[in-house]
PDB file of N, CA and C in Angstrom:
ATOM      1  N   UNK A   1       0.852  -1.177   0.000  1.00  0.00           N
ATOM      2  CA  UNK A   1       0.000   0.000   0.000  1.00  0.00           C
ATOM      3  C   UNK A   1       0.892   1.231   0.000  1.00  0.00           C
ATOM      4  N   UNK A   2       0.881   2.293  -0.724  1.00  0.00           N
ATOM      5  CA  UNK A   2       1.246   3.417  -1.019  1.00  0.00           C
ATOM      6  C   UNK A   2       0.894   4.179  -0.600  1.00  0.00           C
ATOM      7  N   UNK A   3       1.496   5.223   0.152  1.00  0.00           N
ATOM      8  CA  UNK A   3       0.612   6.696   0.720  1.00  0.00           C
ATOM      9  C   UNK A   3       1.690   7.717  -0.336  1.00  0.00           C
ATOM     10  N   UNK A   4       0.151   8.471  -0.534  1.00  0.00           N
ATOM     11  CA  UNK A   4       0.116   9.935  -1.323  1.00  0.00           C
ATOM     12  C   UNK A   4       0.180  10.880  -0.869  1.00  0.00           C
ATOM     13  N   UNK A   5       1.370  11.265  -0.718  1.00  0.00           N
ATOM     14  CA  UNK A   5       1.933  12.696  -0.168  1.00  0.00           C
ATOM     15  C   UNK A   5       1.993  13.842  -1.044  1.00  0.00           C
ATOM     16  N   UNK A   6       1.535  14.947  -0.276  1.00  0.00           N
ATOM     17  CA  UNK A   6       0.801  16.081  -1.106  1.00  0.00           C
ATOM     18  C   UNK A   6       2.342  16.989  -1.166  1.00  0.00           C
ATOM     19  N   UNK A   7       2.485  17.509  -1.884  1.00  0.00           N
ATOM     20  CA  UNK A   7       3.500  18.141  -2.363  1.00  0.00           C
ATOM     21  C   UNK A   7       3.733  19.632  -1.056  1.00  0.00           C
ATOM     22  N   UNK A   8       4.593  19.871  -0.911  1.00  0.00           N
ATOM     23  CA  UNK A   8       4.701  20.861   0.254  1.00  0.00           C
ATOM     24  C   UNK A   8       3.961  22.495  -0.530  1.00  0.00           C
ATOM     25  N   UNK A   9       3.185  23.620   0.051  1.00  0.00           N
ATOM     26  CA  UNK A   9       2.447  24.561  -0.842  1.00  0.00           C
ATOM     27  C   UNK A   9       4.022  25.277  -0.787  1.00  0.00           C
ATOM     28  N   UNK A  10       3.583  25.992  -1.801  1.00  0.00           N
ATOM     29  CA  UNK A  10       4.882  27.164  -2.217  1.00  0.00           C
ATOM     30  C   UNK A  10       5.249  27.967  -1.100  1.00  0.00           C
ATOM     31  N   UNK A  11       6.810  28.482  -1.220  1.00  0.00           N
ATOM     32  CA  UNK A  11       7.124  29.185  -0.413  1.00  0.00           C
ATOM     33  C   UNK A  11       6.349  30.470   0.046  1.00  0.00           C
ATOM     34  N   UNK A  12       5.574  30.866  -1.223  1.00  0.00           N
ATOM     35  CA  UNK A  12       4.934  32.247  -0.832  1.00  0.00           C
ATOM     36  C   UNK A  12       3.337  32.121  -0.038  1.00  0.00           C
ATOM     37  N   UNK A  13       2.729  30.887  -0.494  1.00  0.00           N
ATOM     38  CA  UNK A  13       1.637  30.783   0.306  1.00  0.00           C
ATOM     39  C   UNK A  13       1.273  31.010   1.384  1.00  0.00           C
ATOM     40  N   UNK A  14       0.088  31.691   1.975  1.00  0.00           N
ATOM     41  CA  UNK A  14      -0.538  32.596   2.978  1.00  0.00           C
ATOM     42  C   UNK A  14      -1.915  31.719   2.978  1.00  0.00           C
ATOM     43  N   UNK A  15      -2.126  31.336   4.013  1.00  0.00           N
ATOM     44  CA  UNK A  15      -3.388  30.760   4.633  1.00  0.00           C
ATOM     45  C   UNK A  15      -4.370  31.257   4.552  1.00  0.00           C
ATOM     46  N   UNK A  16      -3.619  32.694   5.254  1.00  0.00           N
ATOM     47  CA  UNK A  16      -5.182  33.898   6.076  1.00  0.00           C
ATOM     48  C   UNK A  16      -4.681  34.979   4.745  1.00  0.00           C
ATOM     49  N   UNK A  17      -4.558  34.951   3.639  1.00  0.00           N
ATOM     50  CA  UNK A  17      -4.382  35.536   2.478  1.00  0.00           C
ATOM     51  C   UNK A  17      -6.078  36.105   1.960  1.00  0.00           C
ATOM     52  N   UNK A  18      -6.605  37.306   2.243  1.00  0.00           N
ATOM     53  CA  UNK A  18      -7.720  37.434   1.010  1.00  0.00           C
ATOM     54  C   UNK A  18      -8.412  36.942   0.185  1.00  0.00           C
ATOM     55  N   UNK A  19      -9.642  36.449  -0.110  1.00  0.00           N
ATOM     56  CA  UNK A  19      -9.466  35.413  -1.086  1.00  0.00           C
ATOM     57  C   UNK A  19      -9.605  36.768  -2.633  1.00  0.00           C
ATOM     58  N   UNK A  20      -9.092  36.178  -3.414  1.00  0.00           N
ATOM     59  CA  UNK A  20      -9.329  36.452  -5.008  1.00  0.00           C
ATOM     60  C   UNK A  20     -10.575  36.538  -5.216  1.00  0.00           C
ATOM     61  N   UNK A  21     -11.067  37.721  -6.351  1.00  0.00           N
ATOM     62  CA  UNK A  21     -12.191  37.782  -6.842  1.00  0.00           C
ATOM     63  C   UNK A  21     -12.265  36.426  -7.426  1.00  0.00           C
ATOM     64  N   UNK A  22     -11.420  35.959  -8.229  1.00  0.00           N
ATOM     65  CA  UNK A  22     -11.899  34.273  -8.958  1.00  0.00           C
ATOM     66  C   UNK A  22     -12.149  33.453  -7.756  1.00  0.00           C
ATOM     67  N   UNK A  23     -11.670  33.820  -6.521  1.00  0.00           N
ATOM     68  CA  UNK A  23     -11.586  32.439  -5.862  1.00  0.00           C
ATOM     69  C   UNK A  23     -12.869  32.316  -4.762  1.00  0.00           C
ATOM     70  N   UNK A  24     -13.148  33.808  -5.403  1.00  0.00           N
ATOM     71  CA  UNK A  24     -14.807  33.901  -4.523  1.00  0.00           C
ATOM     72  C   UNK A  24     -15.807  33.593  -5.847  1.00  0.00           C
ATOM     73  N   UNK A  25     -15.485  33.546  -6.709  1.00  0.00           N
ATOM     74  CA  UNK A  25     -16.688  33.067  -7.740  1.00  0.00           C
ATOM     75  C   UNK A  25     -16.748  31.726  -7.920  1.00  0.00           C
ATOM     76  N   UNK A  26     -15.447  31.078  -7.549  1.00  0.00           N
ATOM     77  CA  UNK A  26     -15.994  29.612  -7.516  1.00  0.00           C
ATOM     78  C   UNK A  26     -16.301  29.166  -6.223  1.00  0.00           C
ATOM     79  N   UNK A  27     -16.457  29.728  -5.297  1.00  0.00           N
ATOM     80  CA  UNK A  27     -16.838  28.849  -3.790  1.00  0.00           C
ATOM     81  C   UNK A  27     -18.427  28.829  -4.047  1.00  0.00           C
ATOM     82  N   UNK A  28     -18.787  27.403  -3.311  1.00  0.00           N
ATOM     83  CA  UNK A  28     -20.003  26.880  -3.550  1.00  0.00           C
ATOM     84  C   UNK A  28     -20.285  26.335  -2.099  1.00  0.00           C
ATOM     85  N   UNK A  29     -21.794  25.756  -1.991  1.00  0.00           N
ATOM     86  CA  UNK A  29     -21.870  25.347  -1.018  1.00  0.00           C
ATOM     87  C   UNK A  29     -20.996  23.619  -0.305  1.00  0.00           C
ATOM     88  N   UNK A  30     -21.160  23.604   1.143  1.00  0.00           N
ATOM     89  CA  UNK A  30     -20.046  22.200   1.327  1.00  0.00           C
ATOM     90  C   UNK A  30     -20.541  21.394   1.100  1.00  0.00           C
ATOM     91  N   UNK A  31     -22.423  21.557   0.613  1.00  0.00           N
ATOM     92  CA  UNK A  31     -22.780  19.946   0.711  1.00  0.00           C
ATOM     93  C   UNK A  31     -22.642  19.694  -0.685  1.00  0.00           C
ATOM     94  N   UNK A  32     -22.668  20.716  -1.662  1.00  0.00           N
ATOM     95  CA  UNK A  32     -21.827  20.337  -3.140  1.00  0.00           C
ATOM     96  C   UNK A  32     -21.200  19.600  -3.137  1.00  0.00           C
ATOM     97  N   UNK A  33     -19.952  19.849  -2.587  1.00  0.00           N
ATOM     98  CA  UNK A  33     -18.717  19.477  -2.554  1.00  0.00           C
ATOM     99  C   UNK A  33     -18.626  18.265  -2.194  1.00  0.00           C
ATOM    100  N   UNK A  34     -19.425  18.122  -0.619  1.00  0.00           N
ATOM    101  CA  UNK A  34     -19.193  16.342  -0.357  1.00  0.00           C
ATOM    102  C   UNK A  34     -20.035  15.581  -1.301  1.00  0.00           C
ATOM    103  N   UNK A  35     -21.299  16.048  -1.997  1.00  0.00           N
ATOM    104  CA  UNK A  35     -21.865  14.953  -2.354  1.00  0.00           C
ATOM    105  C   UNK A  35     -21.373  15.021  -3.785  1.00  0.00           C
ATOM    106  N   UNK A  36     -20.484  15.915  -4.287  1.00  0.00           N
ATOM    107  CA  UNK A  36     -19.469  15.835  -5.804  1.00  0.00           C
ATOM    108  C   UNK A  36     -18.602  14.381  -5.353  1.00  0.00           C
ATOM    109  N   UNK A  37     -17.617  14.171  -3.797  1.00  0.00           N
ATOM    110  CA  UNK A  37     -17.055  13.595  -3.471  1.00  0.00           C
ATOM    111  C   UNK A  37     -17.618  12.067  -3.121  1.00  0.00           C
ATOM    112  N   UNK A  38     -18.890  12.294  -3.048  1.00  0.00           N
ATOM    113  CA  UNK A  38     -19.497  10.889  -2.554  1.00  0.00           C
ATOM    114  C   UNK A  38     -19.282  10.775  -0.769  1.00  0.00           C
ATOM    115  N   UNK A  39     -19.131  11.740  -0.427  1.00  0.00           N
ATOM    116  CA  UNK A  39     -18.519  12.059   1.328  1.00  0.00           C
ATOM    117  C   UNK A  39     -20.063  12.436   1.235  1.00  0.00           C
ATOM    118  N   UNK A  40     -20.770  12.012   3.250  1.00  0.00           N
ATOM    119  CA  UNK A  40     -21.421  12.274   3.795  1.00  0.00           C
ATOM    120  C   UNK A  40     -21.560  13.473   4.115  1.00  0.00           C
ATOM    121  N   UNK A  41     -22.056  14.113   4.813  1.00  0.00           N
ATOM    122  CA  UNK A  41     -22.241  15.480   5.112  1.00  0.00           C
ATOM    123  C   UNK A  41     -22.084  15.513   6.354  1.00  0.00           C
ATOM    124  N   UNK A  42     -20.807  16.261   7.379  1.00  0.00           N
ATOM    125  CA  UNK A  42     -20.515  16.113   8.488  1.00  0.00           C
ATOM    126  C   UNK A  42     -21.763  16.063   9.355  1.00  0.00           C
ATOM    127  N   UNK A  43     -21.831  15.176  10.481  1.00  0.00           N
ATOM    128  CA  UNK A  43     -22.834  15.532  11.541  1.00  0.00           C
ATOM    129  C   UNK A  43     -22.775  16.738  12.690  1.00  0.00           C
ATOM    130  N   UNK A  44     -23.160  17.908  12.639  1.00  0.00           N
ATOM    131  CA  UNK A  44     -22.926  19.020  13.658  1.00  0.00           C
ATOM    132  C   UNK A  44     -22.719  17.986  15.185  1.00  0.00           C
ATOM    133  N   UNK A  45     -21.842  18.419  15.821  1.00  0.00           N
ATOM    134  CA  UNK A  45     -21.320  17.629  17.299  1.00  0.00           C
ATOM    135  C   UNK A  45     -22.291  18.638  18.548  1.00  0.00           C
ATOM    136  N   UNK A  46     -21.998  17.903  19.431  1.00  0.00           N
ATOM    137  CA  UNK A  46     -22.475  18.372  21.131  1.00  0.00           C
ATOM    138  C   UNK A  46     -24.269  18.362  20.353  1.00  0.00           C
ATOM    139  N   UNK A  47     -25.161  18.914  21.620  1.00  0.00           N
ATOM    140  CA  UNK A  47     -26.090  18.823  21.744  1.00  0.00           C
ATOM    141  C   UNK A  47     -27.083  19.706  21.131  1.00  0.00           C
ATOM    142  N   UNK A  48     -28.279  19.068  20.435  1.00  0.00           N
ATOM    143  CA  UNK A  48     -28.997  19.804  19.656  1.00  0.00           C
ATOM    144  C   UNK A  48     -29.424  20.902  20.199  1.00  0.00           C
ATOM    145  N   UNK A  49     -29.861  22.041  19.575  1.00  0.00           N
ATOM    146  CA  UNK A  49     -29.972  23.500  20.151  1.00  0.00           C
ATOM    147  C   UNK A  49     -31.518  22.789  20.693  1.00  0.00           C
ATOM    148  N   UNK A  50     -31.827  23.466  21.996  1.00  0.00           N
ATOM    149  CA  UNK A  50     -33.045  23.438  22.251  1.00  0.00           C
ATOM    150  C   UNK A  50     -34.450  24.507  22.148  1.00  0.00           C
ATOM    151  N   UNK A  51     -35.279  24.330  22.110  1.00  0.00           N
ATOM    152  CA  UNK A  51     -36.441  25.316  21.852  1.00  0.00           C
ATOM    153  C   UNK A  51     -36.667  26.231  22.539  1.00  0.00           C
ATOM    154  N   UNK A  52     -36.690  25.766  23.941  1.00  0.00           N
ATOM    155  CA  UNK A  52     -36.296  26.609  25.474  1.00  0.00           C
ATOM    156  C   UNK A  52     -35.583  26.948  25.653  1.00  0.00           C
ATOM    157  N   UNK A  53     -34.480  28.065  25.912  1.00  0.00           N
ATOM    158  CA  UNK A  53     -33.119  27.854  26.300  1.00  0.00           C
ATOM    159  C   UNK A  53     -33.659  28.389  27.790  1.00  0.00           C
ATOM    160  N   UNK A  54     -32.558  27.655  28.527  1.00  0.00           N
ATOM    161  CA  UNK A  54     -32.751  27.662  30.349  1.00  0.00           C
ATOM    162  C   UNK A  54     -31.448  28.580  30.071  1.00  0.00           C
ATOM    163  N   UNK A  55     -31.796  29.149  31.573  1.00  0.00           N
ATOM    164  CA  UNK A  55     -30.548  30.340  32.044  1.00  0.00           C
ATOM    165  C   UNK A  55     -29.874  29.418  33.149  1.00  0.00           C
ATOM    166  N   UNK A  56     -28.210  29.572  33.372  1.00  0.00           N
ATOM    167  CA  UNK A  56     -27.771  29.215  34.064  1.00  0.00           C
ATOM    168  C   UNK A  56     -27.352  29.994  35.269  1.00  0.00           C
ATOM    169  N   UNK A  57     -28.088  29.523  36.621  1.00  0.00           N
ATOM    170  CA  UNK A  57     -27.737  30.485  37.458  1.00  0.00           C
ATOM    171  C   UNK A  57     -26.478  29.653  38.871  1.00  0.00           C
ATOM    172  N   UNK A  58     -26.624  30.347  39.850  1.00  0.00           N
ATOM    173  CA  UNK A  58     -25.514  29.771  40.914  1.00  0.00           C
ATOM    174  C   UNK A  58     -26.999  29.540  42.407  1.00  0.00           C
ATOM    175  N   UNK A  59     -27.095  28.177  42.753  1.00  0.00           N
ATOM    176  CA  UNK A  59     -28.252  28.631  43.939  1.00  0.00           C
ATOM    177  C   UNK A  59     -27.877  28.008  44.255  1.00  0.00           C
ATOM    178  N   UNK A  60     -27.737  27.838  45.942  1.00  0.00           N
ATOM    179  CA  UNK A  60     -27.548  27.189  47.094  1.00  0.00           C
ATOM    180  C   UNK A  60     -28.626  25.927  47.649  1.00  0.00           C
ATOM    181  N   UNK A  61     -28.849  24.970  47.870  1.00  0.00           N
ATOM    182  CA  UNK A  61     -29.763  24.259  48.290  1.00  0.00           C
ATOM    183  C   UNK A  61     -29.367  23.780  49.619  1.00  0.00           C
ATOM    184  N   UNK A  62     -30.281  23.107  50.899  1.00  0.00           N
ATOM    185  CA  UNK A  62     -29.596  22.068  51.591  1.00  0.00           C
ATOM    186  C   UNK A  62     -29.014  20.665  51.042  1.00  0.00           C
ATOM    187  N   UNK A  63     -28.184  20.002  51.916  1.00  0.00           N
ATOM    188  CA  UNK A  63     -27.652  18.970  51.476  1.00  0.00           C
ATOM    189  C   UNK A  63     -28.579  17.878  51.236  1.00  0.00           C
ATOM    190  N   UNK A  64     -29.982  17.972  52.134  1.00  0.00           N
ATOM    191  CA  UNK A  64     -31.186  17.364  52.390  1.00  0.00           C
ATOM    192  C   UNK A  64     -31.352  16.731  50.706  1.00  0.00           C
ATOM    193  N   UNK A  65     -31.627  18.307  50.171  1.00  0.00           N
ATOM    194  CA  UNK A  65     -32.337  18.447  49.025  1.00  0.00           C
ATOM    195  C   UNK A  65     -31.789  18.423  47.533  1.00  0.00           C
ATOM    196  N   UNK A  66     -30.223  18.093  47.895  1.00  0.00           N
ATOM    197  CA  UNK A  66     -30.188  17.450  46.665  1.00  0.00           C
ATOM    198  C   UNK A  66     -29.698  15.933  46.416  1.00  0.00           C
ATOM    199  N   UNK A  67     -28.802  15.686  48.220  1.00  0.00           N
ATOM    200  CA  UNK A  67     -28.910  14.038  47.852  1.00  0.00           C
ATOM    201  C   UNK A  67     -30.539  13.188  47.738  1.00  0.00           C
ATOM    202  N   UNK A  68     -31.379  13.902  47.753  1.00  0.00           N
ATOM    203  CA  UNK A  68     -32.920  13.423  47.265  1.00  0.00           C
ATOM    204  C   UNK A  68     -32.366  13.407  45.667  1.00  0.00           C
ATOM    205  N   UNK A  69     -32.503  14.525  45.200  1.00  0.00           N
ATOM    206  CA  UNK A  69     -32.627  14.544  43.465  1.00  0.00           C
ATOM    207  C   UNK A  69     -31.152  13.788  43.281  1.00  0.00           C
ATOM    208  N   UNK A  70     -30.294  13.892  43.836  1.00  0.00           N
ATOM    209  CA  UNK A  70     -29.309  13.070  42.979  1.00  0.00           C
ATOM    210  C   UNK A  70     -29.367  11.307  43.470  1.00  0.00           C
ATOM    211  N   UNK A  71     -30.023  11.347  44.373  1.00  0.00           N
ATOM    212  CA  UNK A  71     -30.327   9.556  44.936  1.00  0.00           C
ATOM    213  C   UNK A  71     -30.655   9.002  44.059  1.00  0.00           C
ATOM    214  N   UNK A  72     -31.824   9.902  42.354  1.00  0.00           N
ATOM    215  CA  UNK A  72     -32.565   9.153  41.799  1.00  0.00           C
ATOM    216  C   UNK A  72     -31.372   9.048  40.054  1.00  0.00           C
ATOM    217  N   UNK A  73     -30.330   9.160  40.828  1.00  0.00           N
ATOM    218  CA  UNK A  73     -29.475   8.696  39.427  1.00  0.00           C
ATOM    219  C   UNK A  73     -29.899  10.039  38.309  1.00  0.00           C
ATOM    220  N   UNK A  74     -28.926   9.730  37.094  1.00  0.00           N
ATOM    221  CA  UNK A  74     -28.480  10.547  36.097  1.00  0.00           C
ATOM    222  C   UNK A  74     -30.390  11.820  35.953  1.00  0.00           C
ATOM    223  N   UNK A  75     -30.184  12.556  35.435  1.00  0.00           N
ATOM    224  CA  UNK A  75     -31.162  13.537  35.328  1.00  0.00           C
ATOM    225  C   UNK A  75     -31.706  14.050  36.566  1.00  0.00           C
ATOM    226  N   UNK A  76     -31.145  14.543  37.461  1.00  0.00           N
ATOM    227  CA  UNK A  76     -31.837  14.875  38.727  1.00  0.00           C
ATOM    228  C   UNK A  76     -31.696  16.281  38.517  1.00  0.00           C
ATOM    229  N   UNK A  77     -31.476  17.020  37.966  1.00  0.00           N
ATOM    230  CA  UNK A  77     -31.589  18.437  37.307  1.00  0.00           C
ATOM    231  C   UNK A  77     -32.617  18.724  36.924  1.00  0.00           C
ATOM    232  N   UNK A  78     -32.723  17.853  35.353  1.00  0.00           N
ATOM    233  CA  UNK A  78     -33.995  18.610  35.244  1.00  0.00           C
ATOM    234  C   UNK A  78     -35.124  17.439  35.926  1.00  0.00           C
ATOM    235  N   UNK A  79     -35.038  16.913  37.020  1.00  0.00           N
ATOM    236  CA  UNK A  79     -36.428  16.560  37.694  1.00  0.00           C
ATOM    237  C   UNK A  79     -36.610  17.639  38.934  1.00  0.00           C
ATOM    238  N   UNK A  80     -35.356  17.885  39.261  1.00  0.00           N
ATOM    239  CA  UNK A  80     -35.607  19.090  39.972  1.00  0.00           C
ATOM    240  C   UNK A  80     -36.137  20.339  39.464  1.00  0.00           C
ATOM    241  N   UNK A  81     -36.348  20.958  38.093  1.00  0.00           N
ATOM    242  CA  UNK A  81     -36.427  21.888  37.715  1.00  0.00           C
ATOM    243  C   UNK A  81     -37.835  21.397  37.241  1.00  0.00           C
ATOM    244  N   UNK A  82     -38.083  20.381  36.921  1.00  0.00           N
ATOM    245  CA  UNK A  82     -39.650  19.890  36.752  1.00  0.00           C
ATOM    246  C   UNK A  82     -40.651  19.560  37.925  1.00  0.00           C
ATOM    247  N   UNK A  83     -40.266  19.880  39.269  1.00  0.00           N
ATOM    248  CA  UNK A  83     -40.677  19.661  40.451  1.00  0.00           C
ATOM    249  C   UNK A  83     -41.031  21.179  40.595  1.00  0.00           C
ATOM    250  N   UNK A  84     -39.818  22.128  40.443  1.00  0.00           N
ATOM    251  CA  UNK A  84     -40.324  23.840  40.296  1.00  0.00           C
ATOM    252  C   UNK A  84     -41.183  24.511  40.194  1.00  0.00           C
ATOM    253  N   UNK A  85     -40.850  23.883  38.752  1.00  0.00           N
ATOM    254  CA  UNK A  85     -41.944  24.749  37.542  1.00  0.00           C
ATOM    255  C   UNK A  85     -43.272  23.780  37.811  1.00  0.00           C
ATOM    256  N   UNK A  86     -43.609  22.640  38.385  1.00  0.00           N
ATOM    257  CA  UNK A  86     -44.990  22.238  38.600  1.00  0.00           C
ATOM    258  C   UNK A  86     -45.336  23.120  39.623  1.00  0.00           C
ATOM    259  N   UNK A  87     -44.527  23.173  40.569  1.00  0.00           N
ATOM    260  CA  UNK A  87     -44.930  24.100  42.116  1.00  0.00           C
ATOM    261  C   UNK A  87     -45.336  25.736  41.599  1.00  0.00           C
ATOM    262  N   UNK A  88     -44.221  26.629  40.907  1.00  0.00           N
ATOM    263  CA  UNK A  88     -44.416  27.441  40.247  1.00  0.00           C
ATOM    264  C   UNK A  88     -46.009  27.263  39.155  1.00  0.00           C
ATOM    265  N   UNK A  89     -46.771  26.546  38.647  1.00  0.00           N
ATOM    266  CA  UNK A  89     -47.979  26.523  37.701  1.00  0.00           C
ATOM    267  C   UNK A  89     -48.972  26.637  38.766  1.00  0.00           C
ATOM    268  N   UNK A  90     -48.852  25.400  40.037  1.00  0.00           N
ATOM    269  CA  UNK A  90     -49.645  25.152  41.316  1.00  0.00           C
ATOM    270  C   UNK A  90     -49.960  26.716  41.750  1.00  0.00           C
ATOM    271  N   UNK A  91     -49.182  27.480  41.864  1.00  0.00           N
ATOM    272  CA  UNK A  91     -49.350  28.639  42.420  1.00  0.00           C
ATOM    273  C   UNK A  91     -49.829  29.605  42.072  1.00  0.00           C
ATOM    274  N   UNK A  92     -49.608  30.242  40.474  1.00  0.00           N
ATOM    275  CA  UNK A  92     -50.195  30.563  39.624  1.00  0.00           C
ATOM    276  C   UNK A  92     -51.220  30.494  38.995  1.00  0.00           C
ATOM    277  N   UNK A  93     -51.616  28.894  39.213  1.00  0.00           N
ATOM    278  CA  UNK A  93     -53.181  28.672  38.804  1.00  0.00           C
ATOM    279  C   UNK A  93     -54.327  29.508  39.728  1.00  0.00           C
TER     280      UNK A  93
END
């Protein structure tokens, strides 16, 4: 098996160089490109944007009250924050 080594770019080449009026008339979109290549279309990483966005704040609890929510294993966040906001509707109603 053979590996194909790409030729080193010229001495004068610049990365963060401007692009060229030509070199802005041929840029196209990437999913062109991969599906010219027969390449998949990358999968965006970390976690899908959500509909809600929650604010992250800093609050103090007793120790009582969160080895309860964390006793019940992984997601004790948002069951705590779904325990809240039911109490918060209760009140409001």
């Amino acid at each position: 098996m053979t590996s194909k080594k790409k030729a080193p770019p010229p001495p004068d080449y610049d990365p963060a160089a401007p692009l060229t009026d030509e070199e802005i008339k041929r840029l196209r979109p990437a999913r062109e490109w991969f599906a010219e290549h027969g390449i998949p279309m990358p999968v965006p990483r970390g976690r899908p944007k959500a509909n809600k966005v929650k604010s992250s704040v800093t609050v103090r609890f007793d120790d009582e009250i969160l080895e309860h929510y964390k006793s019940g294993g992984p997601g004790w966040q948002t069951r705590m924050n779904d325990d809240l906001l039911n109490l918060v509707r209760k009140k409001s109603a």
